[in-house]
PDB file of N, CA and C in Angstrom:
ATOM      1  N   UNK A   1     -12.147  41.996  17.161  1.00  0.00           N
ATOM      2  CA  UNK A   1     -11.149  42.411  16.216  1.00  0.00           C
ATOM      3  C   UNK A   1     -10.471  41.173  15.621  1.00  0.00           C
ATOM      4  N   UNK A   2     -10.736  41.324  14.087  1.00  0.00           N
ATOM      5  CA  UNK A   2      -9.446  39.767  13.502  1.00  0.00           C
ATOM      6  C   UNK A   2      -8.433  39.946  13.493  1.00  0.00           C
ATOM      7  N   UNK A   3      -7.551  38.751  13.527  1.00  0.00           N
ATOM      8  CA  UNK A   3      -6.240  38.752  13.756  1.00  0.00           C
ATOM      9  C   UNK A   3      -5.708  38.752  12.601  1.00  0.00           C
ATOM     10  N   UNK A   4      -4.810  38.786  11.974  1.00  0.00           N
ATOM     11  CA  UNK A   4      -3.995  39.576  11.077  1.00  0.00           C
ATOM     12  C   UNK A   4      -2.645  37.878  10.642  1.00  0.00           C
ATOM     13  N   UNK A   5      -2.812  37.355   9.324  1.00  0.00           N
ATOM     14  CA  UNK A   5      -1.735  36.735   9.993  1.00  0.00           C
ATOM     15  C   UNK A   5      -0.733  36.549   9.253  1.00  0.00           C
ATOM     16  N   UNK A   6       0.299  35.845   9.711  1.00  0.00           N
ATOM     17  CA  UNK A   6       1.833  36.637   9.095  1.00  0.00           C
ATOM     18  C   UNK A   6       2.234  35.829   7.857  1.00  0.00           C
ATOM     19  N   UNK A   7       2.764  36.326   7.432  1.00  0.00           N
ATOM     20  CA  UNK A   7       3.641  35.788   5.839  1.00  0.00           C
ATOM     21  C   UNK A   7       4.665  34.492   6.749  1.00  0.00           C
ATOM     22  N   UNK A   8       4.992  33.701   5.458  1.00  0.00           N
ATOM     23  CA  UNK A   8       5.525  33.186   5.904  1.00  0.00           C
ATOM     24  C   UNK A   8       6.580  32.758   4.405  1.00  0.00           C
ATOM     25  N   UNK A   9       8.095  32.439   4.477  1.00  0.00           N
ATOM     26  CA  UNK A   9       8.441  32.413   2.947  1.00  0.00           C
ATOM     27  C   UNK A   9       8.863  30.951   3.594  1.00  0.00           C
ATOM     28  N   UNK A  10       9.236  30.506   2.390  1.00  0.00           N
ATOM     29  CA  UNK A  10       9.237  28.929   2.300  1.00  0.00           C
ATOM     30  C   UNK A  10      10.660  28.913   1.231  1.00  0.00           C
ATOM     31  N   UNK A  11      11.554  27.985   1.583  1.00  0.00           N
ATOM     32  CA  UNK A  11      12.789  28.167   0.305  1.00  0.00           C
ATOM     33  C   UNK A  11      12.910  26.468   0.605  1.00  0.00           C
ATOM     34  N   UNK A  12      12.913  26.256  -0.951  1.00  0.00           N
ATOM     35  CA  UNK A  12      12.725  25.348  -1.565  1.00  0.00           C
ATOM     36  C   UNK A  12      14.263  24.539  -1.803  1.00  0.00           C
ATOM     37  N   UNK A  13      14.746  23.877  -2.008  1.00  0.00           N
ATOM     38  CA  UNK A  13      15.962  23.247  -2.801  1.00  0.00           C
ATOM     39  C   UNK A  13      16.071  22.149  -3.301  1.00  0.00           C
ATOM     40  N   UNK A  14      15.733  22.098  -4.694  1.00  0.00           N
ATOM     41  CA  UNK A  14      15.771  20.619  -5.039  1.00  0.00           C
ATOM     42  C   UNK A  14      16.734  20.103  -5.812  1.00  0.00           C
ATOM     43  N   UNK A  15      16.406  19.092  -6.292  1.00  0.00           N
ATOM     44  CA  UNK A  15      17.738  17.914  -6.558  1.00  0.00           C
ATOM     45  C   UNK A  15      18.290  18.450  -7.387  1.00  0.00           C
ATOM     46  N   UNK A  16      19.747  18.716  -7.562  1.00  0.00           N
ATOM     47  CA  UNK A  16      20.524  19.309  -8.643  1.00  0.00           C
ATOM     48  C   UNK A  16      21.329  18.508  -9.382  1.00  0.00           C
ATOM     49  N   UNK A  17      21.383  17.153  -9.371  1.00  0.00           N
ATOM     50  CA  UNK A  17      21.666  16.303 -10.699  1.00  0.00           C
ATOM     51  C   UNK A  17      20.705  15.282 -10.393  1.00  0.00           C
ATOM     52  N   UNK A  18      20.691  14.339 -11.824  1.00  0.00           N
ATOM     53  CA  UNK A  18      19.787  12.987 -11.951  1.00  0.00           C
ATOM     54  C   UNK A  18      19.919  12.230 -10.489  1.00  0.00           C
ATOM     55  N   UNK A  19      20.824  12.121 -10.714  1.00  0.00           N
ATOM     56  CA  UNK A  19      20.873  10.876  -9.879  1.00  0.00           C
ATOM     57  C   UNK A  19      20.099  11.556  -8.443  1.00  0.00           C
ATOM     58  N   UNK A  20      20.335  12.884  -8.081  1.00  0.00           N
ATOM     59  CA  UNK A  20      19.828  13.399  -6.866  1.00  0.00           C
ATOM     60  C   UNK A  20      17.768  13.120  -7.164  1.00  0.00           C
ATOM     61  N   UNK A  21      17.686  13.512  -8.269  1.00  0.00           N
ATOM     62  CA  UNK A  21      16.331  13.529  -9.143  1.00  0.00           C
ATOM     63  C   UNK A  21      15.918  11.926  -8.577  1.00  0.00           C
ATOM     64  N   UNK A  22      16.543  11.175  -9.369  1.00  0.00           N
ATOM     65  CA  UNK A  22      16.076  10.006  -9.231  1.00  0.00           C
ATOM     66  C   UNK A  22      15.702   8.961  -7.931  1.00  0.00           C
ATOM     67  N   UNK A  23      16.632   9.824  -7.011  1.00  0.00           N
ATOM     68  CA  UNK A  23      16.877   9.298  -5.395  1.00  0.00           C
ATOM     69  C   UNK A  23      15.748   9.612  -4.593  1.00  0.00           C
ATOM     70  N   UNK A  24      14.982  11.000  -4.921  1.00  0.00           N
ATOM     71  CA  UNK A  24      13.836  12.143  -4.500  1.00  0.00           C
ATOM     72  C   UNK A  24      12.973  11.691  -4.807  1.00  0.00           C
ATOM     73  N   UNK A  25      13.115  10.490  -6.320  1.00  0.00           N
ATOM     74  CA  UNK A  25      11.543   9.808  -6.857  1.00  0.00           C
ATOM     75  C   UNK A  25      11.698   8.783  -6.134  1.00  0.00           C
ATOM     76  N   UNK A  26      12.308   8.108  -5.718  1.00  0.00           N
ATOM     77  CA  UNK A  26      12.489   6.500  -4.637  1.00  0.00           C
ATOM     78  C   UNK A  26      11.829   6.532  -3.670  1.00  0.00           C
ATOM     79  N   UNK A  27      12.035   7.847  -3.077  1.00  0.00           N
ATOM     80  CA  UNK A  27      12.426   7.846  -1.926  1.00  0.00           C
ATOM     81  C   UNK A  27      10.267   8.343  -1.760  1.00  0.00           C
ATOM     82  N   UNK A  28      10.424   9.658  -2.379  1.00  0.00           N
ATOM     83  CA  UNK A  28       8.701   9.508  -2.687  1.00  0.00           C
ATOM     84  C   UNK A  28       7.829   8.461  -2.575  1.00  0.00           C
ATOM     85  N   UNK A  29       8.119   7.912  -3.442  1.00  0.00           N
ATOM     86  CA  UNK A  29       7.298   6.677  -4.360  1.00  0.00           C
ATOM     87  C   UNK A  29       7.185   6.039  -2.662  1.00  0.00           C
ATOM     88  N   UNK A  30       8.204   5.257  -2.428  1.00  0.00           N
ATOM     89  CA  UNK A  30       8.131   4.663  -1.001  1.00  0.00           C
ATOM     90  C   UNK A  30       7.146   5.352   0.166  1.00  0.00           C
ATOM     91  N   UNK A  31       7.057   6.560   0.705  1.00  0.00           N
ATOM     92  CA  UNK A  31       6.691   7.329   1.134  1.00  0.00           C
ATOM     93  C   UNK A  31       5.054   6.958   0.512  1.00  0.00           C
ATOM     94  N   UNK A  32       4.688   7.336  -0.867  1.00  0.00           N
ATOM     95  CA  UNK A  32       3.172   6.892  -1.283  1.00  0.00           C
ATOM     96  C   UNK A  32       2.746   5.612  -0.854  1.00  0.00           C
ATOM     97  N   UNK A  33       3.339   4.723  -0.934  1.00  0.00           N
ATOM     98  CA  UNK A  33       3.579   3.010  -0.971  1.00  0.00           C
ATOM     99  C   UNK A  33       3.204   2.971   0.504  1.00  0.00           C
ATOM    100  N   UNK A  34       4.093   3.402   1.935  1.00  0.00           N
ATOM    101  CA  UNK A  34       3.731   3.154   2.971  1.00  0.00           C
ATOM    102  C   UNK A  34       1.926   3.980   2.828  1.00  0.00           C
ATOM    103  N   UNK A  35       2.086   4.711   2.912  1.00  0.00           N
ATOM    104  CA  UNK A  35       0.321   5.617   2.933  1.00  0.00           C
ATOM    105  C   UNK A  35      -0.411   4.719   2.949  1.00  0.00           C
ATOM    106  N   UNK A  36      -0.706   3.996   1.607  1.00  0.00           N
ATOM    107  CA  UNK A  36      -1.032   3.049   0.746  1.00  0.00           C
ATOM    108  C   UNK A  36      -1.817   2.256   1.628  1.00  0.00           C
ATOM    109  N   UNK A  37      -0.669   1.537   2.299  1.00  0.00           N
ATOM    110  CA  UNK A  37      -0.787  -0.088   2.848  1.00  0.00           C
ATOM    111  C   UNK A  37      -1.353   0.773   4.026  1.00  0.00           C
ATOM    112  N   UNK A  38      -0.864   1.629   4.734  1.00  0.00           N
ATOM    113  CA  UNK A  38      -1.263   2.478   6.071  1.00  0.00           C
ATOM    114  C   UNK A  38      -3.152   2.081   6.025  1.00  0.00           C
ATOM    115  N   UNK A  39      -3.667   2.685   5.253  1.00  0.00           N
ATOM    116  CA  UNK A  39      -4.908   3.350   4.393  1.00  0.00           C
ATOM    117  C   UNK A  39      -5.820   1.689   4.124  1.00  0.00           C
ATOM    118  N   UNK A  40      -5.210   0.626   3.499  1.00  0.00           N
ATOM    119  CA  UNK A  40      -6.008  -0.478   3.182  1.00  0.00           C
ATOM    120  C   UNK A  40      -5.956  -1.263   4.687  1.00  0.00           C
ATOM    121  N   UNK A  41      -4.900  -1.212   5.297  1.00  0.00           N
ATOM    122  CA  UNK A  41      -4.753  -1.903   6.903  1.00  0.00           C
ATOM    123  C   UNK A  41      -5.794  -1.418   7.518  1.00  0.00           C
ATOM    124  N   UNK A  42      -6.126   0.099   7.722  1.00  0.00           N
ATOM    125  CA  UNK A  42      -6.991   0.538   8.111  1.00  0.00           C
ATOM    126  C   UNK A  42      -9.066   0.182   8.025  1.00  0.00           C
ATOM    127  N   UNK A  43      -8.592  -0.245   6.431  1.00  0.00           N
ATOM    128  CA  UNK A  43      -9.840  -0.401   6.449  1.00  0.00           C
ATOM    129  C   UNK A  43     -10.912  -1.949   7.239  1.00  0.00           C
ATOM    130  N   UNK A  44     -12.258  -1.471   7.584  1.00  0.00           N
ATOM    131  CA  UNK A  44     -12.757  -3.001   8.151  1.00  0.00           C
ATOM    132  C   UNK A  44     -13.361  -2.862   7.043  1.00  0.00           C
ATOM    133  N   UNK A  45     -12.698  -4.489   6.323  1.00  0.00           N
ATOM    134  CA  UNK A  45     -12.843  -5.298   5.531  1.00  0.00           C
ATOM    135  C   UNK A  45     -12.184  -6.861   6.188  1.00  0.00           C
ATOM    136  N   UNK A  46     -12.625  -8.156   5.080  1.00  0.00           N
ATOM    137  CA  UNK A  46     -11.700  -8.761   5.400  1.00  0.00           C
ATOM    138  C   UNK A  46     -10.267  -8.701   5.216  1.00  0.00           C
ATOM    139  N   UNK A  47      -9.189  -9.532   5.914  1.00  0.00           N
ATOM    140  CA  UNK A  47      -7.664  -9.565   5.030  1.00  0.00           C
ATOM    141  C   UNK A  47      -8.025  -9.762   3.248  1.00  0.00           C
ATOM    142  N   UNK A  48      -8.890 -10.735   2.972  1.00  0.00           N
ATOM    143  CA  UNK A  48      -8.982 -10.843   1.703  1.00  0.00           C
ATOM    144  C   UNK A  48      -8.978  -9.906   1.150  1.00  0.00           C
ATOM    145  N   UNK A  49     -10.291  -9.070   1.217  1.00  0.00           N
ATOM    146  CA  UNK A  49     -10.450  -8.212   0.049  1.00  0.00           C
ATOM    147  C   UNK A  49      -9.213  -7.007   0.271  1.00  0.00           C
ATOM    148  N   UNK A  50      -8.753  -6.652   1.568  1.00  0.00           N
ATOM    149  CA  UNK A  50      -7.659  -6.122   1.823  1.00  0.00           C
ATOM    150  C   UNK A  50      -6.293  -6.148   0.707  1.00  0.00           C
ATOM    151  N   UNK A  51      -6.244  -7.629   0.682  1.00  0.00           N
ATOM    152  CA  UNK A  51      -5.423  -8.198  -0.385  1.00  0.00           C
ATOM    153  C   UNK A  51      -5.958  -7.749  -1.994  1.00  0.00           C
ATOM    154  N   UNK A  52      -6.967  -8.205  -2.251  1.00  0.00           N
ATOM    155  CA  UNK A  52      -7.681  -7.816  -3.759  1.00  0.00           C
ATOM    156  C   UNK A  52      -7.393  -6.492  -4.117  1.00  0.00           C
ATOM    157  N   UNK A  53      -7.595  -5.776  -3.035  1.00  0.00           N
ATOM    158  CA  UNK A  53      -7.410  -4.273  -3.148  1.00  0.00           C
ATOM    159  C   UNK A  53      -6.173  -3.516  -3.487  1.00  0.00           C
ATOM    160  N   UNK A  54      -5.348  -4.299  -3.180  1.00  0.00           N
ATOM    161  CA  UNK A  54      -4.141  -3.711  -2.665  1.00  0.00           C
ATOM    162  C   UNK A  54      -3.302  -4.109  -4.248  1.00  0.00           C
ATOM    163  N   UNK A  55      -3.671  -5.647  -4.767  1.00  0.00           N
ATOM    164  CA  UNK A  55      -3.158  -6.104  -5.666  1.00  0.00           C
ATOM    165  C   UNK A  55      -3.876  -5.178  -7.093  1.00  0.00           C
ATOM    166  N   UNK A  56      -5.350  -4.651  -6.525  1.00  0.00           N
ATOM    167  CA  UNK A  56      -5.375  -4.193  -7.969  1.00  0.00           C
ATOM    168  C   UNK A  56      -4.597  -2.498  -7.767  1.00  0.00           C
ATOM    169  N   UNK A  57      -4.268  -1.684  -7.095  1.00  0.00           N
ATOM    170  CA  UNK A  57      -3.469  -0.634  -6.801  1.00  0.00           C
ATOM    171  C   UNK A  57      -2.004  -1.106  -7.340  1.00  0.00           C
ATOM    172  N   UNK A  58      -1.723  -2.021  -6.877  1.00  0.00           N
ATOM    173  CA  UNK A  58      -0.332  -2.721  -7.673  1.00  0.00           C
ATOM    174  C   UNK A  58      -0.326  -2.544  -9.411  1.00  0.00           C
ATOM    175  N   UNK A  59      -1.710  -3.593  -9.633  1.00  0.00           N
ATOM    176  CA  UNK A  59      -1.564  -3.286 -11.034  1.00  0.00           C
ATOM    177  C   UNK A  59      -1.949  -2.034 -11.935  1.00  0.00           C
ATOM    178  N   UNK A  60      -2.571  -0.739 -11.370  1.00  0.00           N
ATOM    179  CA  UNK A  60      -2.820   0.491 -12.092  1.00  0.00           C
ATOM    180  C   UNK A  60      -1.508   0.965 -11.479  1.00  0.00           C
ATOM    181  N   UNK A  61      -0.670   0.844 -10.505  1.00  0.00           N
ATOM    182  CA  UNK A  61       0.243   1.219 -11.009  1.00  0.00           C
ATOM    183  C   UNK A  61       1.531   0.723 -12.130  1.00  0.00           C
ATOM    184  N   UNK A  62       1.290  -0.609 -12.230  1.00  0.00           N
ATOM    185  CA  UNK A  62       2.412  -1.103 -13.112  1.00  0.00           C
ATOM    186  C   UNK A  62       1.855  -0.342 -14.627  1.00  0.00           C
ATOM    187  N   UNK A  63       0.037  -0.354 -14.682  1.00  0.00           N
ATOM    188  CA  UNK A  63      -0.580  -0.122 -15.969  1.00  0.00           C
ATOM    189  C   UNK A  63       0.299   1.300 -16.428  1.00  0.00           C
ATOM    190  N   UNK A  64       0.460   2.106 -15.091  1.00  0.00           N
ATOM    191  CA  UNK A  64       0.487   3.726 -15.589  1.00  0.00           C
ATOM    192  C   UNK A  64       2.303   3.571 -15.761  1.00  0.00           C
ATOM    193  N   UNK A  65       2.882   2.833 -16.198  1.00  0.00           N
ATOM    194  CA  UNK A  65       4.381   2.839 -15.858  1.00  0.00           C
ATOM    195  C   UNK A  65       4.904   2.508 -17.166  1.00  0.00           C
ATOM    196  N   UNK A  66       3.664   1.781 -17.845  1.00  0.00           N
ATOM    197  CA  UNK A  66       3.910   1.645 -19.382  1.00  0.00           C
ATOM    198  C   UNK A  66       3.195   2.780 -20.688  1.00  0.00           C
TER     199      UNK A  66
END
């Protein structure tokens, strides 16, 4: 017999002025940023290309900012 499974509701609350807005994107962004470095540390490579890697992620993001 399958099991059956339950609802679940989820309540949300997000930033209710800019500045709350803007604090939620910081704070994100940082949050992506650790992943990031988490994710290239991880990889076996050398430190070098570690570095290459990391610097060109730097620059598609500066690219996508303009």
């Amino acid at each position: 017999m399958g099991r059956k499974s339950a609802e679940a509701q989820v309540i949300i609350h997000g930033p209710k002025t800019e500045e709350e807005a803007r604090r939620l994107a910081r704070l994100t962004a940082g949050v992506h940023a650790d992943m990031v470095i988490e994710y290239i540390q991880g990889l076996s490579c050398p430190a070098r290309q570690k570095l290459e890697l990391l610097d060109t992620v730097i620059r598609a993001a500066e690219e996508g900012k303009k």
